[in-house]
C-alpha atoms as a PDB file:
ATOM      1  CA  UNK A   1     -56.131  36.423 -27.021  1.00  0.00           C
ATOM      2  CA  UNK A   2     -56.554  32.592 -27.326  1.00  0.00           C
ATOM      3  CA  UNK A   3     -59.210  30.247 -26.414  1.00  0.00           C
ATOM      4  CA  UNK A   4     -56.164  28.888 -24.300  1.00  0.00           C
ATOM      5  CA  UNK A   5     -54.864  31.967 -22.766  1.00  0.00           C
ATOM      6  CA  UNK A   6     -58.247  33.112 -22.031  1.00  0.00           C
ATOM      7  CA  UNK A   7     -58.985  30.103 -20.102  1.00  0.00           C
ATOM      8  CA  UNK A   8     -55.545  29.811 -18.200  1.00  0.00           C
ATOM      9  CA  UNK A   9     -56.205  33.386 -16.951  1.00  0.00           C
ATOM     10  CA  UNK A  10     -60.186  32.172 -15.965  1.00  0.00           C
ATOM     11  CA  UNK A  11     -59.643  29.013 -14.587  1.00  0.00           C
ATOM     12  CA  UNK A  12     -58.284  30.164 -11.218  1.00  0.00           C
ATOM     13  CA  UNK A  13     -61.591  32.719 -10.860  1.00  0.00           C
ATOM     14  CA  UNK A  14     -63.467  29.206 -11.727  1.00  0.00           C
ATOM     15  CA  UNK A  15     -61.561  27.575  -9.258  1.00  0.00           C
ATOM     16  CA  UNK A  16     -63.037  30.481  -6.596  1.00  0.00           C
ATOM     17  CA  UNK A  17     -59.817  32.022  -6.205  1.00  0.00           C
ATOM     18  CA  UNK A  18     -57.470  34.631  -7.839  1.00  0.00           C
ATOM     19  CA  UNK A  19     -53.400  34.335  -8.192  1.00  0.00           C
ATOM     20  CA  UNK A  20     -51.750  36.443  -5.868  1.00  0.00           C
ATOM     21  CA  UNK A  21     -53.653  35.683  -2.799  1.00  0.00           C
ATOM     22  CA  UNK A  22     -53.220  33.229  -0.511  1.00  0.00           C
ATOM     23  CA  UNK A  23     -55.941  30.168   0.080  1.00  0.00           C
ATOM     24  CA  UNK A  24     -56.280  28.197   2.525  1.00  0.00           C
ATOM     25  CA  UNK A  25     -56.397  24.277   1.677  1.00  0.00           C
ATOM     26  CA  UNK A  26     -55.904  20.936   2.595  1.00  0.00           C
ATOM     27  CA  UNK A  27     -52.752  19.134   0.685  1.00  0.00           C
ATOM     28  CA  UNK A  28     -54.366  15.596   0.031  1.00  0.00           C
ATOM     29  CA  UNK A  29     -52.005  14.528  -1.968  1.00  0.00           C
ATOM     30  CA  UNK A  30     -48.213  14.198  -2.832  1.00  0.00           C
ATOM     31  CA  UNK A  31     -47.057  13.072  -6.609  1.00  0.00           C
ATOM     32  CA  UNK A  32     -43.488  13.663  -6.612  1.00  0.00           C
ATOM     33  CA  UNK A  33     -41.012  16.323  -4.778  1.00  0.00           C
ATOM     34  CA  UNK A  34     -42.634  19.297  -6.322  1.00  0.00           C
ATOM     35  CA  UNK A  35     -46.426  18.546  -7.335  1.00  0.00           C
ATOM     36  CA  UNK A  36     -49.193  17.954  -4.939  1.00  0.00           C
ATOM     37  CA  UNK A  37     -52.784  17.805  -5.349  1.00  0.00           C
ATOM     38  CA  UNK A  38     -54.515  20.626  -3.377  1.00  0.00           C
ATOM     39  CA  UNK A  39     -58.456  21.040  -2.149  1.00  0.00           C
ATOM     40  CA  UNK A  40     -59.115  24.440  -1.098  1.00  0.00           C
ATOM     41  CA  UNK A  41     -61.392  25.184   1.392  1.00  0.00           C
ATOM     42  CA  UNK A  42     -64.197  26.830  -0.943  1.00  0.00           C
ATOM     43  CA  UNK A  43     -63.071  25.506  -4.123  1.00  0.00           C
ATOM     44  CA  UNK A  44     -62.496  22.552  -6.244  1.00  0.00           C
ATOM     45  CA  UNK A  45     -59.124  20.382  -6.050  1.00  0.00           C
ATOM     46  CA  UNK A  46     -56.259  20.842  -8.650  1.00  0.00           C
ATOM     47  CA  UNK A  47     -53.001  20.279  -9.142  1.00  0.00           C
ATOM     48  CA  UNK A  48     -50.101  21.970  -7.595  1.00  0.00           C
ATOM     49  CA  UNK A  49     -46.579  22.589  -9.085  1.00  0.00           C
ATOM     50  CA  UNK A  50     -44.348  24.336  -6.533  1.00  0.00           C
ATOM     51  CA  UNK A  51     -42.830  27.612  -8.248  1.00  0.00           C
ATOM     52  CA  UNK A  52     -39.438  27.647  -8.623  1.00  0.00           C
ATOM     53  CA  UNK A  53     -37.668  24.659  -7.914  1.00  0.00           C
ATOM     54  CA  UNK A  54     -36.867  21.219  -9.263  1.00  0.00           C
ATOM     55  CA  UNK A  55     -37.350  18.159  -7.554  1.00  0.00           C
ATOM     56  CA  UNK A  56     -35.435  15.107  -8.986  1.00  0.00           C
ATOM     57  CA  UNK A  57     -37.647  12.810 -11.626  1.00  0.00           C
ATOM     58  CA  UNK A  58     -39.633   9.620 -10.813  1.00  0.00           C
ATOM     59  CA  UNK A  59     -39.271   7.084 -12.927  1.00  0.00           C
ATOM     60  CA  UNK A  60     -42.407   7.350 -15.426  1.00  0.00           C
ATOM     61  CA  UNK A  61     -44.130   5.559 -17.847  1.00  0.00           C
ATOM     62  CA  UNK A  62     -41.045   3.029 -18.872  1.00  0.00           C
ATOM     63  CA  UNK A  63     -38.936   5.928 -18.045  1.00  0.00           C
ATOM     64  CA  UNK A  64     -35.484   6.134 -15.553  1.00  0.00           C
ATOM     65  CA  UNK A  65     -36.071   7.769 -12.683  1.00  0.00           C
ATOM     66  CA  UNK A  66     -33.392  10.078 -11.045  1.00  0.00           C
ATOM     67  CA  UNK A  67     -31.295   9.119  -7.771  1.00  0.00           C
ATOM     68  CA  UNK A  68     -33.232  10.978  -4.511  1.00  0.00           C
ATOM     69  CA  UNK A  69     -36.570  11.003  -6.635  1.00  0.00           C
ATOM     70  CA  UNK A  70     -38.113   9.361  -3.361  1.00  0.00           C
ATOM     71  CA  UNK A  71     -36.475  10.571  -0.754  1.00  0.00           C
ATOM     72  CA  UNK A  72     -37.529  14.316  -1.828  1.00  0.00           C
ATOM     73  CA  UNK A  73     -40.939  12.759  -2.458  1.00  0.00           C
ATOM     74  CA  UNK A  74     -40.904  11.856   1.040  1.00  0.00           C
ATOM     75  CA  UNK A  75     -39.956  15.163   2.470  1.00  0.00           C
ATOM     76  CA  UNK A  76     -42.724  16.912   0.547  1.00  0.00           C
ATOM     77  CA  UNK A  77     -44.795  14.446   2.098  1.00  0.00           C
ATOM     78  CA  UNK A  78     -43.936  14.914   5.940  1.00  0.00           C
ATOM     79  CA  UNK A  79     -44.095  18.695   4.814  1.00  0.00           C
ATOM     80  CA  UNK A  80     -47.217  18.816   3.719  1.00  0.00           C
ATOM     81  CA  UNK A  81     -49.446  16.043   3.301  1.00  0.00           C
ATOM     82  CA  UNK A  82     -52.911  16.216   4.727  1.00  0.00           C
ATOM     83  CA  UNK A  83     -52.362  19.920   6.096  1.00  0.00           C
ATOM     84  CA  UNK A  84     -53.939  23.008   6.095  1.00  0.00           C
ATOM     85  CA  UNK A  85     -51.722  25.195   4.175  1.00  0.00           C
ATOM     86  CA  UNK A  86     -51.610  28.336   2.667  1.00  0.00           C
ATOM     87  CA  UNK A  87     -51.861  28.345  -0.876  1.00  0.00           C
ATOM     88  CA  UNK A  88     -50.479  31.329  -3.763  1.00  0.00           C
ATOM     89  CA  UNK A  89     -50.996  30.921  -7.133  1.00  0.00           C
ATOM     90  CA  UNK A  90     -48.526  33.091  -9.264  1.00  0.00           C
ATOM     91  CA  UNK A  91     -50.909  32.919 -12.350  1.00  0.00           C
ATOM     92  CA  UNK A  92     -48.924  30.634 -14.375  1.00  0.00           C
ATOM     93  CA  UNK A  93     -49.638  26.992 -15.105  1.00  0.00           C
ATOM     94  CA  UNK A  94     -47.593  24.157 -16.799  1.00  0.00           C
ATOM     95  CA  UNK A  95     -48.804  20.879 -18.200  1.00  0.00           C
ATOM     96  CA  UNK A  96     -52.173  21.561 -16.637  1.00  0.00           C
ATOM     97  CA  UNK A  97     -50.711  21.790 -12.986  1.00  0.00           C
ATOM     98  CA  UNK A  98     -51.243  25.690 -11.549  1.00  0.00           C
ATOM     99  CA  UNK A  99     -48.097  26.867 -10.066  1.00  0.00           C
ATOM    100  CA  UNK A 100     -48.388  28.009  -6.685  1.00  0.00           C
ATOM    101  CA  UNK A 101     -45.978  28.936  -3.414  1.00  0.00           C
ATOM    102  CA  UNK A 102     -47.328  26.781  -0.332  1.00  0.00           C
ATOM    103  CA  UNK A 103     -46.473  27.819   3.293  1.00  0.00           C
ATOM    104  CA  UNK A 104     -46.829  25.556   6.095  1.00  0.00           C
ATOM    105  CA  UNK A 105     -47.304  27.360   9.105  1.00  0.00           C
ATOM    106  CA  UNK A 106     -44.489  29.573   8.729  1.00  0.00           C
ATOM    107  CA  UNK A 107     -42.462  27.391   6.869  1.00  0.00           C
ATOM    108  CA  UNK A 108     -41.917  28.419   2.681  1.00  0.00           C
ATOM    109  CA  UNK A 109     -42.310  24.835   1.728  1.00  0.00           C
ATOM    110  CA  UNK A 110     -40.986  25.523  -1.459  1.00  0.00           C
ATOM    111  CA  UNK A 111     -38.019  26.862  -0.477  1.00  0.00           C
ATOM    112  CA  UNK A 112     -37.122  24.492   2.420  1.00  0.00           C
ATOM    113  CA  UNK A 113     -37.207  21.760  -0.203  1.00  0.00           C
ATOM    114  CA  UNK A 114     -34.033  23.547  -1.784  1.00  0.00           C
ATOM    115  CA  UNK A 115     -32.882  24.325   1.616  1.00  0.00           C
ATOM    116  CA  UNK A 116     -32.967  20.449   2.657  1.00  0.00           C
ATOM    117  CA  UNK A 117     -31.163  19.598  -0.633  1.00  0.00           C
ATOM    118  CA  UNK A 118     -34.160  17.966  -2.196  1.00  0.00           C
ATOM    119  CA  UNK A 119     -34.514  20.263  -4.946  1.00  0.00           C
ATOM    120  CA  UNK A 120     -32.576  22.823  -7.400  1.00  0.00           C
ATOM    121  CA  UNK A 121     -33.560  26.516  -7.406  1.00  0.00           C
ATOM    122  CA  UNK A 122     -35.448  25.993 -11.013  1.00  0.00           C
ATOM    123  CA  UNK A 123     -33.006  29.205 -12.371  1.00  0.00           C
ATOM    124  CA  UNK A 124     -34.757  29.764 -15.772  1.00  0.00           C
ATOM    125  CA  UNK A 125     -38.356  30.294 -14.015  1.00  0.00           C
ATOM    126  CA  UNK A 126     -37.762  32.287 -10.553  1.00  0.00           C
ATOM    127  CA  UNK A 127     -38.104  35.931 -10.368  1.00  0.00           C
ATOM    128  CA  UNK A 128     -37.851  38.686  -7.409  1.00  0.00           C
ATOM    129  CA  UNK A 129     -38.132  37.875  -4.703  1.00  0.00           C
ATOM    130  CA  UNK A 130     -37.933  33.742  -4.443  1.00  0.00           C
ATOM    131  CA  UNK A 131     -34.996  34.197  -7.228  1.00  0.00           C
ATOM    132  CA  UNK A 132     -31.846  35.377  -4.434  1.00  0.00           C
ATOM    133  CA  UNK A 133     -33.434  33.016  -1.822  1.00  0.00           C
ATOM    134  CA  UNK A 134     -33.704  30.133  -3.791  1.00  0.00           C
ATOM    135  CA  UNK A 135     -30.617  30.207  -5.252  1.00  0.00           C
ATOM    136  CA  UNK A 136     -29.008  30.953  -1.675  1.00  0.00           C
ATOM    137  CA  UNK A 137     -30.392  27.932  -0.443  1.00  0.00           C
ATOM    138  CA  UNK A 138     -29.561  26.088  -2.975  1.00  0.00           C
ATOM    139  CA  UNK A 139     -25.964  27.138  -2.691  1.00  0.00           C
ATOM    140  CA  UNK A 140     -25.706  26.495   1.056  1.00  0.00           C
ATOM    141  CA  UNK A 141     -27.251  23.201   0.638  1.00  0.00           C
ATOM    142  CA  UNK A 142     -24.232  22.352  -1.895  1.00  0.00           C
ATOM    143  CA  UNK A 143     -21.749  23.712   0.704  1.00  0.00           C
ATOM    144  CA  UNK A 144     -23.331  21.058   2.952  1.00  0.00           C
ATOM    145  CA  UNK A 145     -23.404  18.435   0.977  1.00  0.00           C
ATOM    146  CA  UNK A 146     -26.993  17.476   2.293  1.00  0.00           C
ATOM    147  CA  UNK A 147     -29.868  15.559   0.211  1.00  0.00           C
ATOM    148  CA  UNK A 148     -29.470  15.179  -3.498  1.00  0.00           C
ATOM    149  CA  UNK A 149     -25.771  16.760  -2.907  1.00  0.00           C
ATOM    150  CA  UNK A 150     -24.522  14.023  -1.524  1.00  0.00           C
ATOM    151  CA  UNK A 151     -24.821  11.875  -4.810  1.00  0.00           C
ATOM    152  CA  UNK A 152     -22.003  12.274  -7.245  1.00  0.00           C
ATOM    153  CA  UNK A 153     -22.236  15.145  -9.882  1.00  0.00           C
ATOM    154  CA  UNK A 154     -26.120  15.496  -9.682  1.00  0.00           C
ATOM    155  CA  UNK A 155     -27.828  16.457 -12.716  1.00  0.00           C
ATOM    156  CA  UNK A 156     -30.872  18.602 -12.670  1.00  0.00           C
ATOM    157  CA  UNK A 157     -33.896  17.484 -13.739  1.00  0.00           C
ATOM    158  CA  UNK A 158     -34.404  19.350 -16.912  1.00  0.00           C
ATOM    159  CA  UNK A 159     -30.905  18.081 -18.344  1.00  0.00           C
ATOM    160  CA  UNK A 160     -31.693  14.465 -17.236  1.00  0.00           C
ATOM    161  CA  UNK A 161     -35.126  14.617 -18.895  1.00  0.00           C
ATOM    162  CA  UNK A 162     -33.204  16.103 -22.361  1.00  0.00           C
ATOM    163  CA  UNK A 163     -30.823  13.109 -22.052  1.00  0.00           C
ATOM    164  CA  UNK A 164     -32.826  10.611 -21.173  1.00  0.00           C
ATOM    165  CA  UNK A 165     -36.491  11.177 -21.655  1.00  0.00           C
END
């Protein structure tokens, strides 16, 4: 095992909880549609990226954004922002962020993102059980032509970052 791997499996144990159980924290902040920035209620803050969806891209550092970037910012927002929420981690972390499901009352936030249209079922990562959900929502959301469906031809986020990132 790795220095690295070692201290992605430690660091939620550092951070005073384990993946796989719920926390309860305050969200106090929102970066985009699908990170926030977490404080648990016995632990230090860190960064959240929701498991298993996509939100569309803010412009960054001299970079395009994508169209509905800040409306699904928004929603993540009213969702979320300065609540007490529950808090999974699934173990996994990317680019520093942990990845974690957050529920809001009884609200899946992650999933009512894709529900709302605001982001894509993120295919290549989900697994049982979010992976028949998300993609349902995300299917009925098309149907409905609600949120980012309503643009023409959306492109998800990983193919507009490989075109134009």
């Amino acid at each position: 095992m790795t220095a690295k791997t070692f201290l992605i499996f430690l660091a939620p144990l550092l951070l005073g909880f384990s993946a796989g159980r719920p926390m309860t924290a305050k969200v106090v902040r929102v970066t985009d549609g699908d990170t926030a920035v977490i404080r648990p209620d016995n632990g230090s803050r860190f960064t959240c990226r929701l498991y298993g969806i996509d939100a569309p891209e803010k412009p960054h550092r001299r970079k395009p954004g994508q169209p509905y970037a800040v409306e699904s910012s928004a929603l993540l927002r009213d969702l979320i922002l300065y609540k007490s929420v529950a808090v999974t981690l699934t173990g996994e972390k990317t680019y520093g962020r942990q990845v974690c499901v957050i529920r809001a009352g009884e609200v899946e936030v992650n999933l009512e993102m894709i529900k709302r249209g605001m982001a894509w079922a993120y295919r290549k990562h989900l697994k049982p059980p979010f992976r028949e959900r998300y993609i349902s929502a995300e299917e009925k959301a098309r149907k409905r032509v609600i949120g980012l469906w309503r643009g023409k031809a959306p492109l998800p986020p990983w193919r507009f970052k490989a075109l134009y990132w």
